[in-house]
Protein backbone atom coordinates (compact mmCIF):
# COMPACT_ATOMS: atom_id res chain seq x y z
CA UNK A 1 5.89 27.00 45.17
CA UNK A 2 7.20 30.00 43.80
CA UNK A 3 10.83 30.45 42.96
CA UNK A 4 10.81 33.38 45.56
CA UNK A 5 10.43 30.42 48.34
CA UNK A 6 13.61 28.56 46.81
CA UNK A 7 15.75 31.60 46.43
CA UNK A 8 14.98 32.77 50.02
CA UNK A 9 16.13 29.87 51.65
CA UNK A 10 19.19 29.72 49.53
CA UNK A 11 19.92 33.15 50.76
CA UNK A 12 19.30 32.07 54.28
CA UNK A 13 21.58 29.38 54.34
CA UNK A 14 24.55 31.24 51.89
CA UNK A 15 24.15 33.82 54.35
CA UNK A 16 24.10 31.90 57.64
CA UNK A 17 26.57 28.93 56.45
CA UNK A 18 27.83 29.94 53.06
CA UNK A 19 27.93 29.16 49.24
CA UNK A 20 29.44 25.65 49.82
CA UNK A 21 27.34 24.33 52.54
CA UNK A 22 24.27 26.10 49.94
CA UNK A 23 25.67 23.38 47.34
CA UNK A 24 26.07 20.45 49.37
CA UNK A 25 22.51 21.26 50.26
CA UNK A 26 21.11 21.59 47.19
CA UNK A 27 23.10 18.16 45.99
CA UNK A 28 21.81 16.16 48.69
CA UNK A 29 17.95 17.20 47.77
CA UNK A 30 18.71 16.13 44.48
CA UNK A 31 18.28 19.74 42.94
CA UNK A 32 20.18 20.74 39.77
CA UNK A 33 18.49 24.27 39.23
CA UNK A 34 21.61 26.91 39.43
CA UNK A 35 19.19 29.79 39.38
CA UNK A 36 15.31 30.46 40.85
CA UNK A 37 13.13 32.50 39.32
CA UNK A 38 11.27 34.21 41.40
CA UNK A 39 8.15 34.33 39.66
CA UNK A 40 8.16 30.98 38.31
CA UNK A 41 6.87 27.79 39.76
CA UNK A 42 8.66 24.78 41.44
CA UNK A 43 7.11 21.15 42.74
CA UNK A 44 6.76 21.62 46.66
CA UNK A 45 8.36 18.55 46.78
CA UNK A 46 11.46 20.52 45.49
CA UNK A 47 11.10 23.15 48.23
CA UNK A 48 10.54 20.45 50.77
CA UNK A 49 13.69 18.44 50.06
CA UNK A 50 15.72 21.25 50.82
CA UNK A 51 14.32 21.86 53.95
CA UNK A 52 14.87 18.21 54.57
CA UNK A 53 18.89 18.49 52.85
CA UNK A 54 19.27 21.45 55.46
CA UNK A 55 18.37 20.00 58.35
CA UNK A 56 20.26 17.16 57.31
CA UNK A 57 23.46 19.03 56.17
CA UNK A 58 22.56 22.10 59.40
CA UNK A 59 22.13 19.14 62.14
CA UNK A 60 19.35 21.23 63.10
CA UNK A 61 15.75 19.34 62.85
CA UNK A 62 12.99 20.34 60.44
CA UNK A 63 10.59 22.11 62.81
CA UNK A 64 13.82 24.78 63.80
CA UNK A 65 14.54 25.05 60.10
CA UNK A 66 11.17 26.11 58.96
CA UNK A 67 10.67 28.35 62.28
CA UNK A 68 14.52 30.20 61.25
CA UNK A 69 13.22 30.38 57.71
CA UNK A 70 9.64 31.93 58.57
CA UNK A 71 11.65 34.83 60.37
CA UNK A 72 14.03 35.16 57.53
CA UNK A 73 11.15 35.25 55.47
CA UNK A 74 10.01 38.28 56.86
CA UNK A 75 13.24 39.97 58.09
CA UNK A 76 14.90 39.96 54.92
CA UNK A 77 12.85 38.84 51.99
CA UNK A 78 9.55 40.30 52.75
CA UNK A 79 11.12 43.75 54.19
CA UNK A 80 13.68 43.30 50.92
CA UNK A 81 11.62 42.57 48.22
CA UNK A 82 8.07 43.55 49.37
CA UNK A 83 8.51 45.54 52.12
CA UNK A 84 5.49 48.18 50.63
CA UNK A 85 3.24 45.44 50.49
CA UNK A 86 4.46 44.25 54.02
CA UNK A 87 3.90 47.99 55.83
CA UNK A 88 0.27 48.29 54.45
CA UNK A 89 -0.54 45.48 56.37
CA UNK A 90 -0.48 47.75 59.51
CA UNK A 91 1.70 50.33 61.39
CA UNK A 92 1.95 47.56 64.62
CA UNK A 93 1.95 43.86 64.82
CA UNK A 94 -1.44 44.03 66.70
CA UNK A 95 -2.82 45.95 63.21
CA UNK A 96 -1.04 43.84 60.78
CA UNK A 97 -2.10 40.20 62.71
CA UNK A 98 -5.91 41.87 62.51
CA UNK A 99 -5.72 42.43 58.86
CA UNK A 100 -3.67 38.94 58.16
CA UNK A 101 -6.84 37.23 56.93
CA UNK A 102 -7.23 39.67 54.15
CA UNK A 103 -3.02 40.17 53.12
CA UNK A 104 -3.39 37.01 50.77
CA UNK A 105 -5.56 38.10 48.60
CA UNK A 106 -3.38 41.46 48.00
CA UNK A 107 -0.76 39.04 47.44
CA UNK A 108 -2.97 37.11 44.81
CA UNK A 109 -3.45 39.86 42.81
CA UNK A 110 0.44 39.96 41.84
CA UNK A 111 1.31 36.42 41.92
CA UNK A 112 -2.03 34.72 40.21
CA UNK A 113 -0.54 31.20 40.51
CA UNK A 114 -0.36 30.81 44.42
CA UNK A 115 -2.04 28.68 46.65
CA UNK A 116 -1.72 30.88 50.05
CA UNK A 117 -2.78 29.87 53.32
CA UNK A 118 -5.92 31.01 54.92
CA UNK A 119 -5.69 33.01 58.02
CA UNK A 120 -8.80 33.86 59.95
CA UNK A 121 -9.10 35.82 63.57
CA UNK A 122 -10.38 33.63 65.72
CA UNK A 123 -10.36 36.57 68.55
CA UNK A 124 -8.56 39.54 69.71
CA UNK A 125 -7.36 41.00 73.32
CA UNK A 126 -5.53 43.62 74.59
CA UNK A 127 -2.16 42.45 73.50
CA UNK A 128 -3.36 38.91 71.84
CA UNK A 129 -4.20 37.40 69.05
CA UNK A 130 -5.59 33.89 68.51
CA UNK A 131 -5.29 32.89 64.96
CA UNK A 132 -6.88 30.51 62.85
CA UNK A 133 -4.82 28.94 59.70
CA UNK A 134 -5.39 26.60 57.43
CA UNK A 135 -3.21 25.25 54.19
CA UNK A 136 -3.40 22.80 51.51
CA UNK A 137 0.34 22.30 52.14
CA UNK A 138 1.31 19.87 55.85
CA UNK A 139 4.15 20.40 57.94
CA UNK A 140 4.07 24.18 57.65
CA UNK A 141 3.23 25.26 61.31
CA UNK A 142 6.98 25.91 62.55
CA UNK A 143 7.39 28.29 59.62
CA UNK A 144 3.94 29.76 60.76
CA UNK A 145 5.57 30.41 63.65
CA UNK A 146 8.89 31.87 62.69
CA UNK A 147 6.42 34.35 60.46
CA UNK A 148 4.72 35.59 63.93
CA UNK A 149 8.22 35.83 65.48
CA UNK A 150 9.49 37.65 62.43
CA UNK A 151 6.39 40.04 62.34
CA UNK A 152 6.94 41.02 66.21
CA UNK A 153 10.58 41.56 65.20
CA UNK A 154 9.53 43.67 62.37
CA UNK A 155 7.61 46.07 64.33
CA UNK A 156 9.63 46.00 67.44
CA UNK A 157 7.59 44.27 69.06
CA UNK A 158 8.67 40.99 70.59
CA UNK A 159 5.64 38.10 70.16
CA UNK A 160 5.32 34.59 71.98
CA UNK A 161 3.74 32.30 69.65
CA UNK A 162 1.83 29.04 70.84
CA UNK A 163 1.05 26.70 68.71
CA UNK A 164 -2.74 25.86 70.46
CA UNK A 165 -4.52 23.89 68.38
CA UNK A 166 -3.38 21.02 65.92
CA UNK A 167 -4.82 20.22 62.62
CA UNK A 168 -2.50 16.67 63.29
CA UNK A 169 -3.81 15.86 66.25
CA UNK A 170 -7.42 16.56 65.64
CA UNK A 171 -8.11 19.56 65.92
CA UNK A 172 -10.39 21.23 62.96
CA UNK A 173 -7.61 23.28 61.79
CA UNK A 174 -4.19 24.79 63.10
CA UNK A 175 -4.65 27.77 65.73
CA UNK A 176 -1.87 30.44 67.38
CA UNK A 177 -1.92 32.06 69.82
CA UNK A 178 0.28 35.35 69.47
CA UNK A 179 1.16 37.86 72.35
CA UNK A 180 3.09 40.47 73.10
C-alpha cells in the first residue's frame, strides 16, 4: 500500500491516543520506518500489522479499527490532502456513491502503482444505494464501511451502511447497502 495509508493511520491514532501510544504501536507490529512517504510503497502486510498492533494496543477489535479508520480516511485525509479530487466526485453523497465505480480510475491516473478496489452500482433508489465491491486485498469490508459513514458525514448527510452480501460467506462478491 501506499505510504499515504501508513501515515493516515498514524495520524489517527497520534491524534486520538497520542505520539506514545503511536510508538508502542508501531513497536509491537514490528515496524522500524520513522517516516512514510506518501507516495511510496509498503508490503500490506506492514499496513495490516498495525491495524492488528492497534487493536491490540486500542483494546478495540479489528473490524472497529478499520471502520474508525475508513471515516478518518475521508474526514481528514481525503478532505486534507485530496479534498479537490474528493468534491468532483459529486455535490451529495447520493451523486458521489453513483459515480464511485468510476473515482478509481481518476485516482489511477496520479498514483500509477495502486491496486484500488472495484466498486460497481448494483442499483439505485430514492435515498439508496446498493453497492457492489470487490478487492484483491481480504478483511477490508469494515473500512468499506467507515468510508460510506465518512462520505455521509462529508456531505451532511448521515448514511446507514449494511454490509448485505459476503464475499466470506459465499457470496460472489461483497455488497452494501447505503441509505440515508
Amino acid at each position: 500500500m501506499y505510504g499515504m495509508v501508513n501515515k493516515a493511520i498514524e495520524a489517527m491514532v497520534s491524534a486520538d491516543h497520542g505520539e506514545r501510544m503511536w510508538e508502542k504501536i508501531k513497536r509491537k507490529a514490528g515496524v522500524d520506518v520513522e517516516v512514510f512517504i506518501s507516495n511510496e510503497g509498503y508490503p500490506d502486510e506492514m499496513t495490516f500489522a498495525l491495524v492488528v498492533a492497534a487493536s491490540e494496543e486500542l483494546d478495540t477489535p479489528v473490524p472497529l479499527i478499520l471502520e474508525a479508520f475508513g471515516e478518518h480516511w475521508i474526514l481528514k485525509t481525503a478532505l486534507g490532502d485530496y479534498g479537490d479530487m474528493l468534491s468532483a466526485g459529486g455535490s451529495s453523497l447520493s451523486e458521489f456513491l453513483i459515480n464511485l465505480p468510476t473515482f478509481h480510475a481518476r485516482v489511477s491516473l496520479m498514483l500509477p502503482h495502486l491496486q484500488p478496489p472495484r466498486f460497481r452500482l448494483m442499483s439505485t433508489g430514492e435515498n439508496w444505494v446498493r453497492i457492489g465491491y470487490e478487492s484483491s486485498r481480504e478483511g477490508l469490508c469494515p473500512f468499506v464501511v467507515g468510508l460510506f459513514r465518512g462520505l455521509g458525514k462529508m456531505y451532511g448527510t448521515p448514511a446507514t451502511v449494511q454490509h448485505v452480501a459476503d464475499k466470506s460467506a459465499g457470496a460472489a462478491f461483497d455488497e452494501f447497502l447505503v441509505s440515508w
